[in-house]
Protein backbone atom coordinates (compact mmCIF):
# COMPACT_ATOMS: atom_id res chain seq x y z
CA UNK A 1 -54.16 -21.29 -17.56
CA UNK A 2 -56.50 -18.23 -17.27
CA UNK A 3 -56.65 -15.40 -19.74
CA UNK A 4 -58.33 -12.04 -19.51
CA UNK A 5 -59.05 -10.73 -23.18
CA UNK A 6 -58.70 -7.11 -22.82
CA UNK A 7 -60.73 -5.88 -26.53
CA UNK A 8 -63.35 -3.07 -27.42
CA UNK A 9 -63.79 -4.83 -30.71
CA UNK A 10 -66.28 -7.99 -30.21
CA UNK A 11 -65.37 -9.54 -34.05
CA UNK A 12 -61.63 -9.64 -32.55
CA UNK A 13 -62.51 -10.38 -28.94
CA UNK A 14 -64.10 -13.61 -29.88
CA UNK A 15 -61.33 -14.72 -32.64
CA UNK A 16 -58.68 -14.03 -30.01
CA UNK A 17 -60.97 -16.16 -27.21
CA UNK A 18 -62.23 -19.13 -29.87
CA UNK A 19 -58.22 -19.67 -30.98
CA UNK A 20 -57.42 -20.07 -27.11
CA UNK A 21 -59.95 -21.82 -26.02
CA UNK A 22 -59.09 -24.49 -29.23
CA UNK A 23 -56.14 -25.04 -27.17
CA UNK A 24 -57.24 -25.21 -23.87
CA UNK A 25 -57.20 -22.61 -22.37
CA UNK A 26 -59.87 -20.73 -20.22
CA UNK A 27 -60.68 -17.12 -21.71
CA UNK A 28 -62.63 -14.02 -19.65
CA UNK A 29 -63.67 -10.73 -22.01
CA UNK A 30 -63.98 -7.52 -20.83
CA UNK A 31 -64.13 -4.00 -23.09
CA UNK A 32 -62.73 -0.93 -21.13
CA UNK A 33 -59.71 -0.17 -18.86
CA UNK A 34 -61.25 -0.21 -15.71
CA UNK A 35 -63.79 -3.54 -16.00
CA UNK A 36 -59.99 -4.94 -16.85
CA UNK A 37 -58.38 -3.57 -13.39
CA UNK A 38 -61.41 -4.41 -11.30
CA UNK A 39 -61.53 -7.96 -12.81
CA UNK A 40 -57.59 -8.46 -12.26
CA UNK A 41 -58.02 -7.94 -8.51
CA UNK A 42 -61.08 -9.71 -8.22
CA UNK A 43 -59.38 -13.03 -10.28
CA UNK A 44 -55.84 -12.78 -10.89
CA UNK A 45 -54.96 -14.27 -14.72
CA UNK A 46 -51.91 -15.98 -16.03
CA UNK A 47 -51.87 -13.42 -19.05
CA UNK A 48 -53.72 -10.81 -20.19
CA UNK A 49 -53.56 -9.89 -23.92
CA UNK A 50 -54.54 -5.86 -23.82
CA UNK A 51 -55.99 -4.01 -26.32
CA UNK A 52 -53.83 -0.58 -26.37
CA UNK A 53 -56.53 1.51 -27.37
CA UNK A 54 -59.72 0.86 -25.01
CA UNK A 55 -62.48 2.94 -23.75
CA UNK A 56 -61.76 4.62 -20.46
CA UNK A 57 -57.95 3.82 -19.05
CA UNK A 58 -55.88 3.21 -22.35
CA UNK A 59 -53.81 -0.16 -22.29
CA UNK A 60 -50.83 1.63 -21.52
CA UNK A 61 -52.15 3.02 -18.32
CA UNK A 62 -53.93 -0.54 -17.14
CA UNK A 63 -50.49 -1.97 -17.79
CA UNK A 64 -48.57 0.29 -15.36
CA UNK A 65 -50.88 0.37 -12.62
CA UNK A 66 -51.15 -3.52 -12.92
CA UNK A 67 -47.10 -3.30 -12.43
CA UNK A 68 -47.66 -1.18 -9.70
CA UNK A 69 -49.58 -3.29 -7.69
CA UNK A 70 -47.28 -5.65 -5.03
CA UNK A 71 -48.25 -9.02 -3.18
CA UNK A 72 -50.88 -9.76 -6.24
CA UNK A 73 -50.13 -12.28 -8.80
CA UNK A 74 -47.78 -10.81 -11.51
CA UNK A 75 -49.28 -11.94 -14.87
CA UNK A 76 -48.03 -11.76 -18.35
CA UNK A 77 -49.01 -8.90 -20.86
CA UNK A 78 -48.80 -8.97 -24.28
CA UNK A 79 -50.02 -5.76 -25.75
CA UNK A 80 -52.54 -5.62 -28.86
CA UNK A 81 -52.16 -2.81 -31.31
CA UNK A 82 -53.13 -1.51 -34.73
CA UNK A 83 -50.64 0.83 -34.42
CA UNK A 84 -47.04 0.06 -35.77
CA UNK A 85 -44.51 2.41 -35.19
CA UNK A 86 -40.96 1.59 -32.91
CA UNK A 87 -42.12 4.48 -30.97
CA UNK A 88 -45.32 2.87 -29.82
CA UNK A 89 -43.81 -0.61 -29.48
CA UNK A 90 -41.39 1.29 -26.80
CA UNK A 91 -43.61 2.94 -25.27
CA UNK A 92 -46.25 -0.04 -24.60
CA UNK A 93 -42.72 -2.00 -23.10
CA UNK A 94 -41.37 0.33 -21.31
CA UNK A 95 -44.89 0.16 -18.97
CA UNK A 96 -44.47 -3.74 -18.29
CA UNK A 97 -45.68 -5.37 -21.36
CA UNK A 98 -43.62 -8.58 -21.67
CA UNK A 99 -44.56 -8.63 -25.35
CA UNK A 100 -46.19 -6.79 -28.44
CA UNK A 101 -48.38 -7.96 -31.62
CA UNK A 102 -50.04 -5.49 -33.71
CA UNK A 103 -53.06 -5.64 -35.95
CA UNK A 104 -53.88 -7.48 -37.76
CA UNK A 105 -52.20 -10.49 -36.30
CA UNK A 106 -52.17 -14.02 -37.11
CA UNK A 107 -54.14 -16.39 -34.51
CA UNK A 108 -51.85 -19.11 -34.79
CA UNK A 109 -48.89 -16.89 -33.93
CA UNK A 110 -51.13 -15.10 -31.02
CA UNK A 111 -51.74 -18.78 -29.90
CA UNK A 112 -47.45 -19.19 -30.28
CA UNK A 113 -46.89 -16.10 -29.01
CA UNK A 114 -49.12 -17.02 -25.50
CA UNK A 115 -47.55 -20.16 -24.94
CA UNK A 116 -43.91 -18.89 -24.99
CA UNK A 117 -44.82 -16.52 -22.72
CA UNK A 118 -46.96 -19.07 -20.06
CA UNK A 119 -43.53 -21.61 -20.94
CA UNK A 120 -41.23 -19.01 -19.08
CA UNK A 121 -43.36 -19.51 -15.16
CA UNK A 122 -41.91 -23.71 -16.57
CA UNK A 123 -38.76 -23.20 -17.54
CA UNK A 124 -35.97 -24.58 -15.09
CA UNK A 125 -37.57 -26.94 -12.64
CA UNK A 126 -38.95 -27.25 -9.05
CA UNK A 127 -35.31 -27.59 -8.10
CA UNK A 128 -34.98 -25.58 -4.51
CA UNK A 129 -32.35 -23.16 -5.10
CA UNK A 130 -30.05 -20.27 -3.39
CA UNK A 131 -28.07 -17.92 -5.24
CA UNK A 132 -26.06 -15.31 -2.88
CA UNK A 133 -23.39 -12.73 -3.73
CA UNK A 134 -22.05 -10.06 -1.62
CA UNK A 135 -25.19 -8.03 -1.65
CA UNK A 136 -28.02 -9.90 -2.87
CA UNK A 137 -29.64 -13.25 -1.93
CA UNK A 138 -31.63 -15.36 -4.67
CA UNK A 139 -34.13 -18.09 -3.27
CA UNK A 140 -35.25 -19.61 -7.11
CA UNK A 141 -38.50 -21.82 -4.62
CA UNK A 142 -39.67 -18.79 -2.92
CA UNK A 143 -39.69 -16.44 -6.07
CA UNK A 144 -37.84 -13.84 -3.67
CA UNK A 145 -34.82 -11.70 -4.04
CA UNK A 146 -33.21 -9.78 -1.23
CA UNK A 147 -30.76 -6.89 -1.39
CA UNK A 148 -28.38 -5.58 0.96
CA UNK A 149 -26.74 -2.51 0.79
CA UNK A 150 -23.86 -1.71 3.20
CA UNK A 151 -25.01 -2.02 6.95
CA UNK A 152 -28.67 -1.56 5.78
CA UNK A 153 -31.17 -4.31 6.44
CA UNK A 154 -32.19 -6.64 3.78
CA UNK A 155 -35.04 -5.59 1.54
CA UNK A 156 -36.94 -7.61 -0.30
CA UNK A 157 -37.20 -6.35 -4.11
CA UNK A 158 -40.40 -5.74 -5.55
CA UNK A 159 -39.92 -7.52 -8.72
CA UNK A 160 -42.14 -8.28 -11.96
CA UNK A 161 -42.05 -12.09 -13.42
CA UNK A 162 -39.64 -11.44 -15.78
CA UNK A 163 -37.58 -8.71 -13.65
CA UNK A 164 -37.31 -12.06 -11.72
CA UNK A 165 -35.86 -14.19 -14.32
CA UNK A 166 -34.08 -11.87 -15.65
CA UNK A 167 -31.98 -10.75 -12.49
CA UNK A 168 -31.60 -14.71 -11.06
CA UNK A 169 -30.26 -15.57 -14.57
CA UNK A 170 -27.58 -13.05 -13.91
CA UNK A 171 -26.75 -13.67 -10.08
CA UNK A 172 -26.50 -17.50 -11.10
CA UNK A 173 -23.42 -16.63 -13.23
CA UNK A 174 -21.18 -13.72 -11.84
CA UNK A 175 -19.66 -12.38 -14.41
CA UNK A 176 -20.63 -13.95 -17.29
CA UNK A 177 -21.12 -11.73 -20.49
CA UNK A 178 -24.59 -12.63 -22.11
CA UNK A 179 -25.97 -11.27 -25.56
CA UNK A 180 -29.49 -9.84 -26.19
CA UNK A 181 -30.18 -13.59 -27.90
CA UNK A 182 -29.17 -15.59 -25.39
CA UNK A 183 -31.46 -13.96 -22.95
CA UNK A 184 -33.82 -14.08 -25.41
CA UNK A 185 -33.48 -17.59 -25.41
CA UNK A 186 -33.16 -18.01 -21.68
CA UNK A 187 -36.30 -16.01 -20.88
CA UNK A 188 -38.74 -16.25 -24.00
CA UNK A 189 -37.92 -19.42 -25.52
CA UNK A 190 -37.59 -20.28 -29.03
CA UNK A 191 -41.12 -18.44 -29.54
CA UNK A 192 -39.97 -14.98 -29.46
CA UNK A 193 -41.11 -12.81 -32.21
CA UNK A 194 -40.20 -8.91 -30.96
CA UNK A 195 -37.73 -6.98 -31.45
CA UNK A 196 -34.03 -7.70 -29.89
CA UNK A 197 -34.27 -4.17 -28.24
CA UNK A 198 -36.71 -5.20 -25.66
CA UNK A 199 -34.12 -6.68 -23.58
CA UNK A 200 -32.78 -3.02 -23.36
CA UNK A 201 -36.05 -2.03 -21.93
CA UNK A 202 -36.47 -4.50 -19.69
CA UNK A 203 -32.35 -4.19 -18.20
CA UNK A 204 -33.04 -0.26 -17.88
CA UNK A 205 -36.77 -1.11 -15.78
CA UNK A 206 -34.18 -3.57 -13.74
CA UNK A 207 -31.48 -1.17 -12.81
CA UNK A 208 -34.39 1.41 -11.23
CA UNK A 209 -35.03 -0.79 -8.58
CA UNK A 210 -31.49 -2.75 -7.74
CA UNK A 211 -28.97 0.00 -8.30
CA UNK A 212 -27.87 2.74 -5.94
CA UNK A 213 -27.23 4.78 -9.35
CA UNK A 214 -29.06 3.94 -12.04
CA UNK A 215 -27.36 6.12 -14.47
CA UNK A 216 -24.22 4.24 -13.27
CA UNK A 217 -24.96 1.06 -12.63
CA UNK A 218 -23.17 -0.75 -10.31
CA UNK A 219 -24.30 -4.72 -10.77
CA UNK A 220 -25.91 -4.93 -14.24
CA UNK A 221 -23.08 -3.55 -16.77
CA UNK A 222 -23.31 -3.07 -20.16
CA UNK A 223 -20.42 -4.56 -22.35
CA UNK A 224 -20.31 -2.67 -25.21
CA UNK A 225 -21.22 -4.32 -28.37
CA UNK A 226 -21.56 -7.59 -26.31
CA UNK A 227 -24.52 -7.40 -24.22
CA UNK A 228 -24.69 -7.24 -20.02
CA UNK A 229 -23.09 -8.99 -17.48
CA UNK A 230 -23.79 -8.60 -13.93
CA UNK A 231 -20.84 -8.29 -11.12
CA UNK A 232 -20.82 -8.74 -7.25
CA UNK A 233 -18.68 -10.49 -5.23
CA UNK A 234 -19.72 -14.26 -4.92
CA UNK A 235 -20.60 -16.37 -1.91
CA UNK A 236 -19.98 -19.98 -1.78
């Protein structure tokens, strides 16, 4: 698995790449916001752990023009801070980051952290399959998801990783009510050390790009006090 360290701070760039590379992992460094775009096209990585504050683009804005970017390879994110307010940790998710740590930080929980994130691109097989409901068409092999909206043609959703996982977990089960911890545990793993909320983030970032309304969603529902469930007819 490749990893681009995103740090301005050598001492913490090298801890972060000598703790990976103990595990096996294969580690690139780079200091500012725009060596980390221009490296990301040139070599695609797994994961990227980015530094929020860097010189030139900020981690926050290298995060959301790295989501903005279709057909390349969709890595993971998780965000480095020293700053540890909610508001910040919000803010950093809300752009794409699939996860948050902030300073100082223990390497062997960066190290845990890393691998529950790489686990979720493992998690569920090589089985080939199909998921289709009234409007939308699942194909688990291809990594694609089509929607269909009234006598419009299909489109094909432009997606992040987890956006993904996230949506296929709930076209696989029509109408089933799940909790913020069981899709904790269905798309972090038994690593995950954030905050519960981040599910929230991630279901609003959803709804933008499958609902017709997003301020009234028709698919992805919230069950109050439950969690979400997610309703369209099914086909067999």
């Amino acid at each position: 698995m490749d990893i681009l360290i995103v740090e301005d701070e050598p001492e913490i760039a090298q801890l972060i790449q000598h703790s990976l590379e103990k595990e096996g992992f294969v580690c690139r460094i780079c200091r500012d916001g725009n060596t980390a775009l221009r490296m990301f096209q040139e070599q695609p990585p797994d994961l990227i752990i980015l530094d929020l504050m860097i010189p030139g683009l900020d981690g926050l804005e290298v995060c959301a023009r790295i989501r903005q970017k279709p057909g390349v390879k969709d890595p993971y994110i998780l965000m480095l801070t020293a700053k540890g307010e909610e508001i910040d940790r919000v803010i950093g998710l809300s752009t794409g980051a699939d996860d948050y740590m902030v300073k100082p930080f223990s390497p062997r929980e960066l190290v845990a952290r890393v691998r529950a994130l790489l686990r979720r691109s493992l998690r569920g097989g090589g089985q080939h399959q199909i998921y289709r409901t009234q409007h939308f068409t699942v194909d688990v092999e291809q990594r694609t998801i089509s929607r269909q909206i009234d006598s419009q043609p299909p489109e094909i959703l432009e997606l992040t990783t987890l956006e993904f996982n996230l949506l296929s977990t709930f076209i696989s089960s029509p109408g089933r009510v799940w909790n913020r911890s069981q899709l904790i545990d269905k798309l972090w793993g038994d690593n995950f050390y954030g905050d519960e909320r981040v599910v929230d983030t991630h279901i609003a970032r959803l709804r933008k790009k499958i609902e017709p309304d997003p301020a009234n969603p028709t698919f992805v529902k919230t069950v109050v006090g439950i969690g979400y469930k997610f309703e369209d007819s099914h086909v067999v």
